[in-house]
C-alpha atoms as a PDB file:
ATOM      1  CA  UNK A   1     -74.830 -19.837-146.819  1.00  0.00           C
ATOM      2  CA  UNK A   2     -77.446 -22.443-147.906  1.00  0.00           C
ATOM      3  CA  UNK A   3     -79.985 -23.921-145.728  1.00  0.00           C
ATOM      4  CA  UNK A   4     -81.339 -27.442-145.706  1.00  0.00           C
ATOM      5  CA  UNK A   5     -84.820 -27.037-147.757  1.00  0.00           C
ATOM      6  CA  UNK A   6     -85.695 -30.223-146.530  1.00  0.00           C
ATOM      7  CA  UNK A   7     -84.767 -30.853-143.089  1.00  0.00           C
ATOM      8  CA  UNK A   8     -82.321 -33.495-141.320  1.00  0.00           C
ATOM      9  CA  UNK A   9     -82.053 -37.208-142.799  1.00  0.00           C
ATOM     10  CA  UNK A  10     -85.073 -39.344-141.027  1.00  0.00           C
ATOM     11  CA  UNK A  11     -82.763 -42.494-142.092  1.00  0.00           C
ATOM     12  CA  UNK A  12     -79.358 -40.589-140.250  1.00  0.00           C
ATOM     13  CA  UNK A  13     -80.590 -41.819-137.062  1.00  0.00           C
ATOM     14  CA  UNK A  14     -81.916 -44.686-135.344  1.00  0.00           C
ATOM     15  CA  UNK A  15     -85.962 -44.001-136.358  1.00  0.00           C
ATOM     16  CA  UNK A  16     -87.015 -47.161-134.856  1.00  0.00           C
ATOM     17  CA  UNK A  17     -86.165 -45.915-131.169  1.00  0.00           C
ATOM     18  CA  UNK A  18     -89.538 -44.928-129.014  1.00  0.00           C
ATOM     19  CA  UNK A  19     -90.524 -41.536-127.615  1.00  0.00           C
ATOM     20  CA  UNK A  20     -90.135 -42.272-124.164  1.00  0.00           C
ATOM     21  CA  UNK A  21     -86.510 -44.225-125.054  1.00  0.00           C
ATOM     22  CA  UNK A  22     -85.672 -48.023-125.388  1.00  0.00           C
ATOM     23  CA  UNK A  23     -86.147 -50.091-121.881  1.00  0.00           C
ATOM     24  CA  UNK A  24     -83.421 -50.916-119.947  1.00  0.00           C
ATOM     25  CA  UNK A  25     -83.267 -54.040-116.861  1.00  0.00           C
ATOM     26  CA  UNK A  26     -83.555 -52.031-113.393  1.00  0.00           C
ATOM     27  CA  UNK A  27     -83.745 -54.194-110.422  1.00  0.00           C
ATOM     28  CA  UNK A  28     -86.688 -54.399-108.640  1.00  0.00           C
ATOM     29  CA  UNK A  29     -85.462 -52.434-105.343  1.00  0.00           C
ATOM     30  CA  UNK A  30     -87.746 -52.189-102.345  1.00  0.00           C
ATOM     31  CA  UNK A  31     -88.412 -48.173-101.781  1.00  0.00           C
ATOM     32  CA  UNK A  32     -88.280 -47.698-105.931  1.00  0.00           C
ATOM     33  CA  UNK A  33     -91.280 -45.353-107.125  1.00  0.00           C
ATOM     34  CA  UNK A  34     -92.187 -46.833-110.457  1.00  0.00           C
ATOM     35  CA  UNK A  35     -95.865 -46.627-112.829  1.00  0.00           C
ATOM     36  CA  UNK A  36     -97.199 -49.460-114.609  1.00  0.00           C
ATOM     37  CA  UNK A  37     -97.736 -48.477-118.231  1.00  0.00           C
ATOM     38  CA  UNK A  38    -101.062 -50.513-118.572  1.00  0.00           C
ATOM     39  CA  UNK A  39    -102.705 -48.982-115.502  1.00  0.00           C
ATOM     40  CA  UNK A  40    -101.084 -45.453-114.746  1.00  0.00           C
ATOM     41  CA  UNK A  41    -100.409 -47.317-111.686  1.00  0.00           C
ATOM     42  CA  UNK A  42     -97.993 -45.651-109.679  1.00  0.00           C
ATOM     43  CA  UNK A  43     -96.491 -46.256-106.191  1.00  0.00           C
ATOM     44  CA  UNK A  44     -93.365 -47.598-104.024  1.00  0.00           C
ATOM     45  CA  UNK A  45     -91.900 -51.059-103.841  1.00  0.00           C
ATOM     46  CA  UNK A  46     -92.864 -52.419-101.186  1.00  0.00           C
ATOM     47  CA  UNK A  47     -92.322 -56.498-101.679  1.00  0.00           C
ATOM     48  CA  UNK A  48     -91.020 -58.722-104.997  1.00  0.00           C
ATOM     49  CA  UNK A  49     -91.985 -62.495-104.942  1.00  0.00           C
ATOM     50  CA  UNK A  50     -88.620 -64.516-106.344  1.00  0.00           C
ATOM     51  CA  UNK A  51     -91.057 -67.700-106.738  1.00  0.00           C
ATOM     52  CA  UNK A  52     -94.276 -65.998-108.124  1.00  0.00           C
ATOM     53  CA  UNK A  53     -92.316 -63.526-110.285  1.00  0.00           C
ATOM     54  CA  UNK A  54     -94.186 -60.672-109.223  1.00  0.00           C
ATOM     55  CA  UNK A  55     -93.690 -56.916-107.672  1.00  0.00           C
ATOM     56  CA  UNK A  56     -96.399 -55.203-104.995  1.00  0.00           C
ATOM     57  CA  UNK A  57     -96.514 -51.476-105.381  1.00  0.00           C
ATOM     58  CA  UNK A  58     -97.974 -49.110-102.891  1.00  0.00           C
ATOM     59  CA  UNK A  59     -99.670 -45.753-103.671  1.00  0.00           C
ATOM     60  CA  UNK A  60     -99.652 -42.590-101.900  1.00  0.00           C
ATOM     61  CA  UNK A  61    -102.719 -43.489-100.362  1.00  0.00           C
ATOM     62  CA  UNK A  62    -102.154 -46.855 -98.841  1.00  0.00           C
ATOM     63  CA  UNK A  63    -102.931 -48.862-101.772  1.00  0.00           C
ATOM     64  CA  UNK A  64    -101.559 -52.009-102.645  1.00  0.00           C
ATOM     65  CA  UNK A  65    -101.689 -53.991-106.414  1.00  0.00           C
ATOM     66  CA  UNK A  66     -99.227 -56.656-107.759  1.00  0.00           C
ATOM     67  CA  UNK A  67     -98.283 -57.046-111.805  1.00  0.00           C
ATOM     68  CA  UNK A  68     -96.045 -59.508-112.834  1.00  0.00           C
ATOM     69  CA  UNK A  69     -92.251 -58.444-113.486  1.00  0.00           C
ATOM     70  CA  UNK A  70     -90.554 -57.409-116.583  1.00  0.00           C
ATOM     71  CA  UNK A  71     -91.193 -55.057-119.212  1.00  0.00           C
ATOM     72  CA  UNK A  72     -94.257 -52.142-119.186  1.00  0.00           C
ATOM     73  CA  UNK A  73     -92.831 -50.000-116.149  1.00  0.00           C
ATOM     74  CA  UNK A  74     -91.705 -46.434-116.238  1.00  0.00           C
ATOM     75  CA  UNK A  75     -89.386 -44.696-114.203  1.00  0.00           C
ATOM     76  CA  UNK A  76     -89.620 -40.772-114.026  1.00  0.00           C
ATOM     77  CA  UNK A  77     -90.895 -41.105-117.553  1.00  0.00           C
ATOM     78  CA  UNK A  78     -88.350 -43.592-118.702  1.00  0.00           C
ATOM     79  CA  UNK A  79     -89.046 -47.471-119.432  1.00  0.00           C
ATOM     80  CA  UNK A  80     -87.825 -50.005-117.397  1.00  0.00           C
ATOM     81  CA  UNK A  81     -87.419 -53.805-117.201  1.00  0.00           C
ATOM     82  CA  UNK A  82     -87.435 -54.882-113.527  1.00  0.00           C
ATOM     83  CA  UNK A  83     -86.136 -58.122-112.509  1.00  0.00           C
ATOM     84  CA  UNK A  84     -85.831 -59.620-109.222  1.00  0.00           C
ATOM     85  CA  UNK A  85     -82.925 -58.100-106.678  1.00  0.00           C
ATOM     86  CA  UNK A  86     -79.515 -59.905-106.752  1.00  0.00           C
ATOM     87  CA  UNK A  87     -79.216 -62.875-104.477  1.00  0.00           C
ATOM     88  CA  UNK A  88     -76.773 -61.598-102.001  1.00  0.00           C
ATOM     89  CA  UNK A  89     -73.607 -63.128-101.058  1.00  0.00           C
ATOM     90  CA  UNK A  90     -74.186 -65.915 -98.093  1.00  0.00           C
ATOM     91  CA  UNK A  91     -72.203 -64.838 -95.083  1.00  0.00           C
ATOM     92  CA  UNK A  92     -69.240 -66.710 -93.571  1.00  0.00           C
ATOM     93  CA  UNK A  93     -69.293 -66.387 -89.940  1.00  0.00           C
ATOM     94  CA  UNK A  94     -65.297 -65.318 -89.196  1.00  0.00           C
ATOM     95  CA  UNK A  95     -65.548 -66.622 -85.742  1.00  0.00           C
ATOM     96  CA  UNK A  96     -66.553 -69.753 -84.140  1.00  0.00           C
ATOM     97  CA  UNK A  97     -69.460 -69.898 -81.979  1.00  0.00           C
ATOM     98  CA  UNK A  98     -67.056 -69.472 -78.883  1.00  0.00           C
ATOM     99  CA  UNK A  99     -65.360 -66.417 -80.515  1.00  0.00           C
ATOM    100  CA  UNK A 100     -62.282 -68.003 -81.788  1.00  0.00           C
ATOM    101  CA  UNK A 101     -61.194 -67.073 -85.308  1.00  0.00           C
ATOM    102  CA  UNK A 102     -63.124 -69.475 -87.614  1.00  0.00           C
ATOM    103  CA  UNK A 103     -61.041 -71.969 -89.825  1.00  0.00           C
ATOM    104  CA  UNK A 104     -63.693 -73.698 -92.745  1.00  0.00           C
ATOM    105  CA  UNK A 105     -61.666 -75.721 -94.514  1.00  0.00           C
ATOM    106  CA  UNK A 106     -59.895 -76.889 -91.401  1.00  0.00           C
ATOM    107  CA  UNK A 107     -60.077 -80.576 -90.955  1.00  0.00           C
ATOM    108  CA  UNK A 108     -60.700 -82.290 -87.703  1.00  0.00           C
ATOM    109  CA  UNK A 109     -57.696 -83.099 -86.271  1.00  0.00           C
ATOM    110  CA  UNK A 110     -56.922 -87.055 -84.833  1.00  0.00           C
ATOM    111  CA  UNK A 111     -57.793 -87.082 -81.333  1.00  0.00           C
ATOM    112  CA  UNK A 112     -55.222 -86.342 -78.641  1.00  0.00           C
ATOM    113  CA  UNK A 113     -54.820 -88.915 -75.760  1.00  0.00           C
ATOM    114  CA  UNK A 114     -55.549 -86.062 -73.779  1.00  0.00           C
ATOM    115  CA  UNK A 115     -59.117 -85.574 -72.351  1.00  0.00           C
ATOM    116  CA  UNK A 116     -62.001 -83.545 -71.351  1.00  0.00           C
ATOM    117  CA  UNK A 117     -64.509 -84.527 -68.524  1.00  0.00           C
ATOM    118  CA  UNK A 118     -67.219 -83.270 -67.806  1.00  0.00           C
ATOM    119  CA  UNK A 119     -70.421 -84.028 -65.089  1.00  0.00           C
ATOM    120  CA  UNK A 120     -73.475 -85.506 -67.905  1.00  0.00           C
ATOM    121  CA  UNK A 121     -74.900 -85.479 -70.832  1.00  0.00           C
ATOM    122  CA  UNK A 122     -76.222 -82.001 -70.511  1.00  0.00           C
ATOM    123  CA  UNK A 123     -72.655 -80.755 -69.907  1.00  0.00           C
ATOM    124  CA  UNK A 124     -70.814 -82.348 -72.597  1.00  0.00           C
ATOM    125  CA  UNK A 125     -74.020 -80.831 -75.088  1.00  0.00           C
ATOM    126  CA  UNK A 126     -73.283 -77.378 -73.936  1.00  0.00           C
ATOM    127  CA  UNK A 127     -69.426 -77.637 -74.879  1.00  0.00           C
ATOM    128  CA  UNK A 128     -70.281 -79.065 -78.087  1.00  0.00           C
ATOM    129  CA  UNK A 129     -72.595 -76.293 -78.934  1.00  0.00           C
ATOM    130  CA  UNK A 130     -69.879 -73.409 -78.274  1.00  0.00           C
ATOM    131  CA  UNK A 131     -66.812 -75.241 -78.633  1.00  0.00           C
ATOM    132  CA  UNK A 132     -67.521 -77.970 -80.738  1.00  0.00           C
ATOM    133  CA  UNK A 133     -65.223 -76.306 -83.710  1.00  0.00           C
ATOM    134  CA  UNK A 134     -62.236 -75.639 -81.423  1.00  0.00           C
ATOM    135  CA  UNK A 135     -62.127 -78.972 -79.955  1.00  0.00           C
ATOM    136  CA  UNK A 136     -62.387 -80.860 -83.292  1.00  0.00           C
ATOM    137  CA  UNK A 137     -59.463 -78.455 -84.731  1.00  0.00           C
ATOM    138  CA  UNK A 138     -57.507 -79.535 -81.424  1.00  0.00           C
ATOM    139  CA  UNK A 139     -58.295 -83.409 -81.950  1.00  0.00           C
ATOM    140  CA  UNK A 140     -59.750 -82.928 -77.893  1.00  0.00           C
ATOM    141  CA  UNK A 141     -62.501 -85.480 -77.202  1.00  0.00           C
ATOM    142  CA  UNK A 142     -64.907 -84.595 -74.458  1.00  0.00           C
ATOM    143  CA  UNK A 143     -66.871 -87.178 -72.556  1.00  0.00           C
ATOM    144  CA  UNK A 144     -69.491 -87.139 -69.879  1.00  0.00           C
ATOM    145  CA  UNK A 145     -68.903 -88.998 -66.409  1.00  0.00           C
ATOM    146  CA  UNK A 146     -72.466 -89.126 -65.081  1.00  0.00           C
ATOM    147  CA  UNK A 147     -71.505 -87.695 -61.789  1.00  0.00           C
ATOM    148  CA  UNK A 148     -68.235 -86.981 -59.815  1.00  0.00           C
ATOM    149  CA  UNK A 149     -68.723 -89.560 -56.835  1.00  0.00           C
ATOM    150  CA  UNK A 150     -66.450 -91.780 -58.879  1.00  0.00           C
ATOM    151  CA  UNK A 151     -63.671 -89.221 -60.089  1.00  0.00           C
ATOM    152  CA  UNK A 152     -60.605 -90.811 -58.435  1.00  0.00           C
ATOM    153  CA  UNK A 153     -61.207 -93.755 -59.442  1.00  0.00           C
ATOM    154  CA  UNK A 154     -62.291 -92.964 -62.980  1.00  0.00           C
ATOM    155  CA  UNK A 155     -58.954 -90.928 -63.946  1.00  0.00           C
ATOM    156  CA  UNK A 156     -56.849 -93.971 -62.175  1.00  0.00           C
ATOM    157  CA  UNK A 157     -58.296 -95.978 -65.237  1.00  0.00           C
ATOM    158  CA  UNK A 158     -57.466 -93.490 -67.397  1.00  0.00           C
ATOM    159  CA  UNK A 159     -54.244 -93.186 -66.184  1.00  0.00           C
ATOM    160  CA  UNK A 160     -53.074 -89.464 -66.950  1.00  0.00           C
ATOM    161  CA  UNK A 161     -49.545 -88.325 -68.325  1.00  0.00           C
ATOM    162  CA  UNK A 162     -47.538 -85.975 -69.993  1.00  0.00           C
ATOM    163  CA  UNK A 163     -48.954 -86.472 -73.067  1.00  0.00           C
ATOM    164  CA  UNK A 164     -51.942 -88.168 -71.553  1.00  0.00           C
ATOM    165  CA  UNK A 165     -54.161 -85.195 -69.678  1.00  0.00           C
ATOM    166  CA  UNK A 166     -56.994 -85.152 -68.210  1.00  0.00           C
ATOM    167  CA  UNK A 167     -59.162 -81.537 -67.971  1.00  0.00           C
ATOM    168  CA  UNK A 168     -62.465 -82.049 -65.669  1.00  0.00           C
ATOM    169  CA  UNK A 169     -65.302 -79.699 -65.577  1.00  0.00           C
ATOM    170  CA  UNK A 170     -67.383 -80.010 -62.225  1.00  0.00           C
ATOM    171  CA  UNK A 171     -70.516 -78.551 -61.246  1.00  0.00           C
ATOM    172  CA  UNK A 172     -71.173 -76.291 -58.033  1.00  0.00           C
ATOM    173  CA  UNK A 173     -67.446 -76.344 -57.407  1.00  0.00           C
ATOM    174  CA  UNK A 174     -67.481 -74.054 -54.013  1.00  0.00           C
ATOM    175  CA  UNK A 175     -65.803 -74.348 -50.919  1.00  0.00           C
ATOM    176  CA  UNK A 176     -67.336 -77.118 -48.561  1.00  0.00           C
ATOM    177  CA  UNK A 177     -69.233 -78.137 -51.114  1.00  0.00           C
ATOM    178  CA  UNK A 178     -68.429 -82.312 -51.924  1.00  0.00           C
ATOM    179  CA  UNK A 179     -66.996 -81.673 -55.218  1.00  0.00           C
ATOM    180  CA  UNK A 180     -64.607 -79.309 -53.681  1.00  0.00           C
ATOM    181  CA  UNK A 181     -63.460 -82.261 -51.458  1.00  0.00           C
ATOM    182  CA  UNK A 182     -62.977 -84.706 -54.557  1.00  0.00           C
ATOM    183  CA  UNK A 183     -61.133 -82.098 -56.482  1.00  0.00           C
ATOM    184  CA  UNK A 184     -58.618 -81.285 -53.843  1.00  0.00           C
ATOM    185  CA  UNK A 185     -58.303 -85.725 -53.591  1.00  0.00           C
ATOM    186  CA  UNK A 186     -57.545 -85.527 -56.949  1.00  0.00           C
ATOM    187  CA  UNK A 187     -54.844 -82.796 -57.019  1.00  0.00           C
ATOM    188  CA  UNK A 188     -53.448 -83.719 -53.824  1.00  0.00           C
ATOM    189  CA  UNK A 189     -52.833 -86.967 -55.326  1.00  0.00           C
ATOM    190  CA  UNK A 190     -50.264 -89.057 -57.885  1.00  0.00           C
ATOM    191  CA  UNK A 191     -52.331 -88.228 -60.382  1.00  0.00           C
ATOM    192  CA  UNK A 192     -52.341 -84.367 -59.719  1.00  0.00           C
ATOM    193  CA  UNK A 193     -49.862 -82.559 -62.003  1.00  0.00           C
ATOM    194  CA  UNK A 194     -51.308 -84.251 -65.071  1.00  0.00           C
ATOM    195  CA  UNK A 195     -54.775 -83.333 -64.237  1.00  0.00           C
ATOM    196  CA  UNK A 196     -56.614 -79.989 -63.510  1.00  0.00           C
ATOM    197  CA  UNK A 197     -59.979 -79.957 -61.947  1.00  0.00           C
ATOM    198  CA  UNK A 198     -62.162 -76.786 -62.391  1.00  0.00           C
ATOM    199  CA  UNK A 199     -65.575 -75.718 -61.463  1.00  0.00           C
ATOM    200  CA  UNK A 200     -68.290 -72.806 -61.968  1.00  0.00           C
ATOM    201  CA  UNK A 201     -70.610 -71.956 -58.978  1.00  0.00           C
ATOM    202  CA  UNK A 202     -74.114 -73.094 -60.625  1.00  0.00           C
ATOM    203  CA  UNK A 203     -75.788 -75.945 -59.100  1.00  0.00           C
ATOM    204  CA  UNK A 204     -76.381 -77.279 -62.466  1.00  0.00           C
ATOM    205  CA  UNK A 205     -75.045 -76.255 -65.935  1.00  0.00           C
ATOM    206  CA  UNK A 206     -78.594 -74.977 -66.802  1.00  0.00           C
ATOM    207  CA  UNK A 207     -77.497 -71.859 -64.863  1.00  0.00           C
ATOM    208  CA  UNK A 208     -74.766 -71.339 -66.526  1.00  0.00           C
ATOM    209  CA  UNK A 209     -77.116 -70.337 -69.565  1.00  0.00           C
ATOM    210  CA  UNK A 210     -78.609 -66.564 -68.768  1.00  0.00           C
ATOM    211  CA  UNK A 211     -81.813 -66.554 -68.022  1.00  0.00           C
ATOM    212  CA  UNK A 212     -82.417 -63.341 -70.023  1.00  0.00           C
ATOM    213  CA  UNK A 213     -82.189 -65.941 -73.178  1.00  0.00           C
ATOM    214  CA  UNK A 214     -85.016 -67.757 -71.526  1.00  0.00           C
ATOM    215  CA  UNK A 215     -87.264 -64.093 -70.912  1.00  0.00           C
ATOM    216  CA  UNK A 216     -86.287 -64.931 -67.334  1.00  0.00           C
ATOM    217  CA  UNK A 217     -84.894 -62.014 -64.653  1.00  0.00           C
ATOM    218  CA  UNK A 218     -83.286 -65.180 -62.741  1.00  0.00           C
ATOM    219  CA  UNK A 219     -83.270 -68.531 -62.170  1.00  0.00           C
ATOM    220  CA  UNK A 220     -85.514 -70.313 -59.792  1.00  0.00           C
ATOM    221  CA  UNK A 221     -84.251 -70.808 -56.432  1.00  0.00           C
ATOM    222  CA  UNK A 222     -85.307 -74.533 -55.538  1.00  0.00           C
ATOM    223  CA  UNK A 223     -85.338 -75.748 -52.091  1.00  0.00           C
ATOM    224  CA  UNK A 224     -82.779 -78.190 -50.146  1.00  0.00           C
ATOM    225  CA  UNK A 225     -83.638 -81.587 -50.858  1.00  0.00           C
ATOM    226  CA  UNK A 226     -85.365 -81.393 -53.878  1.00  0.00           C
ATOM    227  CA  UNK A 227     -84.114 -82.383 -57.799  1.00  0.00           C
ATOM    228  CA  UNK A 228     -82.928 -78.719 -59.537  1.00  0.00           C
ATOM    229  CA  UNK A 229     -84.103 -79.888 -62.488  1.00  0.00           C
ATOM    230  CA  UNK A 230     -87.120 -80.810 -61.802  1.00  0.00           C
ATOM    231  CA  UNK A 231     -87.870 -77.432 -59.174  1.00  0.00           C
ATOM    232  CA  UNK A 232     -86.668 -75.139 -61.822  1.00  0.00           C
ATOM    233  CA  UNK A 233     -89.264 -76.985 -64.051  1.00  0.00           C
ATOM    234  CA  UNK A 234     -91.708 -77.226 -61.617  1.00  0.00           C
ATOM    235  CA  UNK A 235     -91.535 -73.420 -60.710  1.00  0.00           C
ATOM    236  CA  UNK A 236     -91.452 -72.300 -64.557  1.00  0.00           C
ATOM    237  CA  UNK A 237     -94.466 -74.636 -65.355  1.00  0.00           C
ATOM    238  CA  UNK A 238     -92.702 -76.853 -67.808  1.00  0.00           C
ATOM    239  CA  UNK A 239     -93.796 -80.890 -67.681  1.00  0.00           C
ATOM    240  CA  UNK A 240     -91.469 -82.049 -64.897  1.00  0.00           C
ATOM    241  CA  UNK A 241     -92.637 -86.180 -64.825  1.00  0.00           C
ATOM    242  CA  UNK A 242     -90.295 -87.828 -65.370  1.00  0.00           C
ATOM    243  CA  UNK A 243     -86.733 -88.098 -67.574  1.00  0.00           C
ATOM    244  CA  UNK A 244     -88.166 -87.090 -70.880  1.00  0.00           C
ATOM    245  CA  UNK A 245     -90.237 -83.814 -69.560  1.00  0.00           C
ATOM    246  CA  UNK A 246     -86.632 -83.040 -68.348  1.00  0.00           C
ATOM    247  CA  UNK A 247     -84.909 -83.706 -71.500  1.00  0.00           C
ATOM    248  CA  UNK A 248     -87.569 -81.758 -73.449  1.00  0.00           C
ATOM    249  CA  UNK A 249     -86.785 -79.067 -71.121  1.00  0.00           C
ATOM    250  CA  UNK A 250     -83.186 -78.842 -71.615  1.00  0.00           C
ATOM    251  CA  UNK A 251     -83.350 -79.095 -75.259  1.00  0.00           C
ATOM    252  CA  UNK A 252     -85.511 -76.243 -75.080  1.00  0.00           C
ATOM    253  CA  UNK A 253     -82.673 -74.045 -73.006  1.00  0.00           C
ATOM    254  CA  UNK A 254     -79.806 -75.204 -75.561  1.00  0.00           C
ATOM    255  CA  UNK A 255     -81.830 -73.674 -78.125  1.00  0.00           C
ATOM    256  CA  UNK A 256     -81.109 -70.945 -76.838  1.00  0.00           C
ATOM    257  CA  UNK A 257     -77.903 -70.702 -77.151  1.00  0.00           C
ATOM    258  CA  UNK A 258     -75.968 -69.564 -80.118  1.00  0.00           C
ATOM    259  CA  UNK A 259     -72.827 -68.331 -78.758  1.00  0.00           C
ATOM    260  CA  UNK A 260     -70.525 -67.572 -76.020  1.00  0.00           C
ATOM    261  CA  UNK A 261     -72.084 -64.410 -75.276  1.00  0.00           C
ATOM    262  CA  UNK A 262     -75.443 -66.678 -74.263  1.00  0.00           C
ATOM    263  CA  UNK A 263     -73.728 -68.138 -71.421  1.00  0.00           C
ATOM    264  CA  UNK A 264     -72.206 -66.935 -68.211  1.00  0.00           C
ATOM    265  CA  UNK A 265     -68.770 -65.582 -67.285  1.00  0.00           C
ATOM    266  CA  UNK A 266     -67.964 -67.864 -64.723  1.00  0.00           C
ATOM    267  CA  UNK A 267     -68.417 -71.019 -67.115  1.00  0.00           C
ATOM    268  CA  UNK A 268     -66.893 -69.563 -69.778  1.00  0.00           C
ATOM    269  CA  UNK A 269     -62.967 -69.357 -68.028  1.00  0.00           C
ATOM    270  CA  UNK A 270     -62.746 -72.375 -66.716  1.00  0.00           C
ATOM    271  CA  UNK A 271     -63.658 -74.297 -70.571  1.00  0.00           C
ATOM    272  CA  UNK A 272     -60.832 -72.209 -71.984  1.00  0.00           C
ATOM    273  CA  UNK A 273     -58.838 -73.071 -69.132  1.00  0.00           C
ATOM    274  CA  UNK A 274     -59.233 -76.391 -69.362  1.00  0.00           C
ATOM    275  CA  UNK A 275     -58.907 -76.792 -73.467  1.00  0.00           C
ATOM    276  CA  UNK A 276     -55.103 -74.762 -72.923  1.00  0.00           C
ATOM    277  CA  UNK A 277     -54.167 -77.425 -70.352  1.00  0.00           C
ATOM    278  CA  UNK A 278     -55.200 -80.814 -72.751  1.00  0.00           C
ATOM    279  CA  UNK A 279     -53.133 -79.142 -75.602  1.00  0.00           C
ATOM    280  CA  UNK A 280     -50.261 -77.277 -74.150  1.00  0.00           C
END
């Protein structure tokens, strides 16, 4: 058996490949140990800069130093090329702001005939927030009546039907109270069976947002006789003088709300209840 005198082929294999091994792209992953080549810099990932190109590595002591990304990095001994993280995926919310299973390439349907009332402005901006999608899917139009004084005769103009309903969403809707009085008018009369009339307890539909959203443990409780808006303002220290202190105010409250789950129970019901009776 002969031996080889003068050892392997340099030319059999690739001669041109380094010590440490060719580079490959690694992406720059927050937690990754690496070592800059240059500086025998070593530490953790702890930040990459998508518009400055650029990686901040941490040593074991503390230490923080930036280098631009790319080539000259070494990971347990092996070269690297890091490049920014992959641009994840944007997320499709499944569900509609009021829970319901979210349709995105839904169109918004013709309105119905069929309406939703509600007290003011405030009101109407609060179902918009939550179930703005829903109603648009539904073709259900909701409008604001600046008070219920003139309910009766306000639905009498309408004139409500069979396919012509009329869904009304009242404020401090307890019994005694005068709104309790008009709704029972209204249901007691020739109009009744093609319109429902619900309520939630709040004296206003600020209450109806939690006050935990607001880093409150409760509402104010604002004496008999006085505006609720502008006690509850008063009391919290907001700018209370006059309409657009009270506007600010609210717009500041409907910030903070995102969702159903920012808003309470007893509001909740009676929107749902009122959206199945316009389109049943």
């Amino acid at each position: 058996m002969s031996t080889d005198r003068y050892g392997s082929d340099v030319l059999a294999s690739d001669w041109r490949v380094p010590k440490r091994g060719r580079s490959h792209e690694l992406e720059a992953a927050l937690g990754l140990v690496v070592e800059e080549v240059t500086t025998d810099w070593c530490g953790e990932i702890v930040r990459v800069d998508r518009d400055l190109d650029t990686v901040e590595l941490e040593d074991r002591r503390g230490r923080r130093r930036t280098f631009p990304l790319g080539p000259g990095f070494l990971l347990e001994g092996a070269p690297v090329i890091l490049r920014p993280p992959s641009r994840a995926a944007p997320i499709v919310n499944t569900r509609t702001p009021s829970g319901s299973l979210a349709v995105p390439s839904a169109k918004a349907r013709v309105a119905r005939a069929s309406r939703i009332y509600v007290e003011g402005r405030h009101d109407a901006e609060l179902v918009e927030r939550v179930w703005g999608d829903d109603l648009r899917i539904e073709g259900v139009v909701v409008e604001y009546l600046e008070g219920v004084d003139d309910l009766p005769e306000h639905l009498a103009s309408f004139g409500p039907a069979p396919e012509r309903k009329a869904g009304v969403l009242v404020d401090h809707l307890v019994a005694g109270s005068k709104e309790s009085r008009i709704a029972a008018r209204v249901a007691g009369g020739p109009m009744g069976q093609h319109v429902l009339v619900v309520g939630h307890p709040f004296v206003d539909i600020w209450q109806a947002v939690k006050p935990d959203r607001l880093g409150l443990d409760a509402w104010p409780v604002v004496p008999r006789g006085m505006s609720w808006k502008h006690g509850v303002c008063q009391q919290l220290g907001w700018p209370h003088r006059n309409q657009a202190d009270i506007a600010r105010a609210w717009q500041h409250i409907l910030s903070r709300v995102s969702s159903y789950a920012d808003l309470e129970p007893a509001l909740l019901g009676r929107v749902e209840q009122l959206i199945d009776f316009v389109t049943s």
